[in-house]
Structures are given as structure tokens and as C-alpha cells.
Protein backbone atom coordinates (compact mmCIF):
# COMPACT_ATOMS: atom_id res chain seq x y z
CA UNK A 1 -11.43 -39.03 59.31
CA UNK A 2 -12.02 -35.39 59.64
CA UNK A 3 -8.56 -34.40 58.79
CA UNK A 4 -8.59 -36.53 55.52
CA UNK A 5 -7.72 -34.90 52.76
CA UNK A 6 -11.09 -34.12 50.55
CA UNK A 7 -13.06 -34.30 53.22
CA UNK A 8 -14.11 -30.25 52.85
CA UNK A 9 -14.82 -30.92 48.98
CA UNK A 10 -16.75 -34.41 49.75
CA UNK A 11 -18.94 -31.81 52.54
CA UNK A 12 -19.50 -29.03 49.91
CA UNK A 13 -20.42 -31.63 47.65
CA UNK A 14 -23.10 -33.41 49.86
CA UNK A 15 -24.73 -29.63 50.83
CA UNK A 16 -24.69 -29.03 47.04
CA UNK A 17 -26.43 -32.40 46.13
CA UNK A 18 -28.72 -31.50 48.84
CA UNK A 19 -29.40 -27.72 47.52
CA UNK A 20 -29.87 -29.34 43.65
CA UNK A 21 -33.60 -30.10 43.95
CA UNK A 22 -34.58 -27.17 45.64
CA UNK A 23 -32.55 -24.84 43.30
CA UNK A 24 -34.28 -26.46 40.76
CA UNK A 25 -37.81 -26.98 42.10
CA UNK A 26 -37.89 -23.89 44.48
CA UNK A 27 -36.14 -21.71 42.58
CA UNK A 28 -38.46 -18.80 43.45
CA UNK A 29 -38.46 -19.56 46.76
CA UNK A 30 -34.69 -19.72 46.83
CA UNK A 31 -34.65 -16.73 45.62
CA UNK A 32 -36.97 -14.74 47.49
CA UNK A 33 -35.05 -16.21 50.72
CA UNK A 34 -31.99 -14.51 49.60
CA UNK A 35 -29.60 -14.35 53.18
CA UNK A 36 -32.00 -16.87 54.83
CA UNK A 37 -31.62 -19.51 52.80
CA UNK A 38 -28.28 -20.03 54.06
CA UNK A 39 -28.94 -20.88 57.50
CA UNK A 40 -32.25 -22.25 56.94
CA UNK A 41 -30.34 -24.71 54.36
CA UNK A 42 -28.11 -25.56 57.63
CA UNK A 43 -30.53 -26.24 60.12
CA UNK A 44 -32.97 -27.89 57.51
CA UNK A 45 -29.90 -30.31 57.35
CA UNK A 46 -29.17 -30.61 60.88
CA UNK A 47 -33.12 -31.99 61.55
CA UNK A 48 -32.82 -33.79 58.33
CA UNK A 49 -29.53 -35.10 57.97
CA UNK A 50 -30.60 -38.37 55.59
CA UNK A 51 -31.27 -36.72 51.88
CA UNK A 52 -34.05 -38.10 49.97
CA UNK A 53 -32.80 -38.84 46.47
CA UNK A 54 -36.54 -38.27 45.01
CA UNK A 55 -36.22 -34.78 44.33
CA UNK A 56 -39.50 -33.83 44.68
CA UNK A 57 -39.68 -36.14 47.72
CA UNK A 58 -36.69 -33.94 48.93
CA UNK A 59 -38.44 -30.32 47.82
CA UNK A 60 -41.50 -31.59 49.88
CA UNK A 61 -39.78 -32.34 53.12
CA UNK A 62 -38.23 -28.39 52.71
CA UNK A 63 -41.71 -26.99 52.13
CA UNK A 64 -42.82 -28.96 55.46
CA UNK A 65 -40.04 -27.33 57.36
CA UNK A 66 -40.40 -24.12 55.77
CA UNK A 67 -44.18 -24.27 56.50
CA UNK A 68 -43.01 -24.89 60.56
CA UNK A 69 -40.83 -21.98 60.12
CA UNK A 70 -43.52 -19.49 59.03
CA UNK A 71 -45.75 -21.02 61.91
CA UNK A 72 -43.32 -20.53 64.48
CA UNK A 73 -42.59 -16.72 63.34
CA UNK A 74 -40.34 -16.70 60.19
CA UNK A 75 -41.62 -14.00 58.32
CA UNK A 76 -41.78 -13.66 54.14
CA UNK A 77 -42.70 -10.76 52.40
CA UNK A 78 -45.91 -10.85 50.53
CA UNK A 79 -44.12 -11.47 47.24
CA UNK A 80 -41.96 -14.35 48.55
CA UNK A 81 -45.53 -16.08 50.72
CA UNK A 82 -46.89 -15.90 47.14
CA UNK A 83 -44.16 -17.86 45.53
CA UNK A 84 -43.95 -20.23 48.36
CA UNK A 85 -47.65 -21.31 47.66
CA UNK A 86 -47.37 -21.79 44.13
CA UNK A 87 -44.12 -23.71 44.08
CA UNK A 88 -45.38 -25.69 47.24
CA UNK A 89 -48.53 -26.77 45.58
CA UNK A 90 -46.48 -27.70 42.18
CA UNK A 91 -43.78 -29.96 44.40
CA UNK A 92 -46.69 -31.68 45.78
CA UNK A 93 -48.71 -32.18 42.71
CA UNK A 94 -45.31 -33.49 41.18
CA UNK A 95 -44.59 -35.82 43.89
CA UNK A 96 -48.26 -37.36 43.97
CA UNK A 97 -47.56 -37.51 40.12
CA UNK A 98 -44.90 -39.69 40.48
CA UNK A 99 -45.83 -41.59 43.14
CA UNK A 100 -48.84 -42.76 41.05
CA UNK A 101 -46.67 -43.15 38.62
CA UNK A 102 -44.53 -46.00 40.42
């Protein structure tokens, strides 16, 4: 199955489907991760490997890990911490939105 053709496009597609929220919702963060986000993006995938389709259910989840990451050593610049708490703390006000919501 490996070897069929499209499989490479139907994997860049999946990773990008996966990236989409957090581009969109984490922008900042994204940013501010530059050459991290890369393999962060890979092993975030690796211990998650089922997306959530909520977005901000999705964005969450990445905060979580990112959160372990930064607890476990990963180190952000002051500028980039700063951005990860106020785009954290809008992801989860979003998602508690919307979960009241439904």
C-alpha cells in the first residue's frame, strides 16, 4: 500500500489537515517556534496519531503537549512563553465556548 501511487500526496495532505488549526489558531505560536515546529509537529503526531476534527479541540490537545514539553525542558524565549499563554488561554476559552454551545 506504501508503494501506491499518491500515497506521498495523501501523507502531505493528512500532516497539512493536521497543521490547519494550529496555523490558524496558534499562529503566534507557530511562529515563534520557527525550526521547532517541525519536529515537534512530528512527534506531536506520533503520540497523537488520531486528529480531532474540532479545531479548537485539536489546538487544545497541542497546547497540552506543548505545555509537557516546556515542563520537561523545552525552552521558549520570553516573547514566544508570552504568546503561548495568550493563544493557550483563547483555544481554551473557544473550546469551552463551543462546547456549551453544543
Amino acid at each position: 500500500m506504501i508503494n501506491q501511487p499518491g500515497m506521498a500526496l495523501n501523507c502531505m495532505l493528512y500532516r497539512s489537515n493536521r497543521l490547519a488549526p494550529l496555523a490558524q489558531n496558534l499562529y503566534g505560536l507557530c511562529n515563534a517556534l520557527g525550526v521547532r515546529l517541525g519536529p515537534l509537529l512530528t512527534e506531536y503526531s506520533r503520540l497523537y496519531p488520531n486528529t480531532a476534527v474540532h479545531f479548537y479541540l485539536e489546538c487544545d490537545r497541542f497546547c497540552g503537549f506543548i505545555e509537557k514539553k516546556l515542563a520537561d525542558g523545552l525552552q521558549l524565549e520570553p516573547q514566544a512563553q508570552s504568546v503561548f499563554a495568550e493563544e493557550s488561554l483563547k483555544v481554551r476559552l473557544n473550546l469551552r465556548a463551543t462546547e456549551r454551545a453544543l
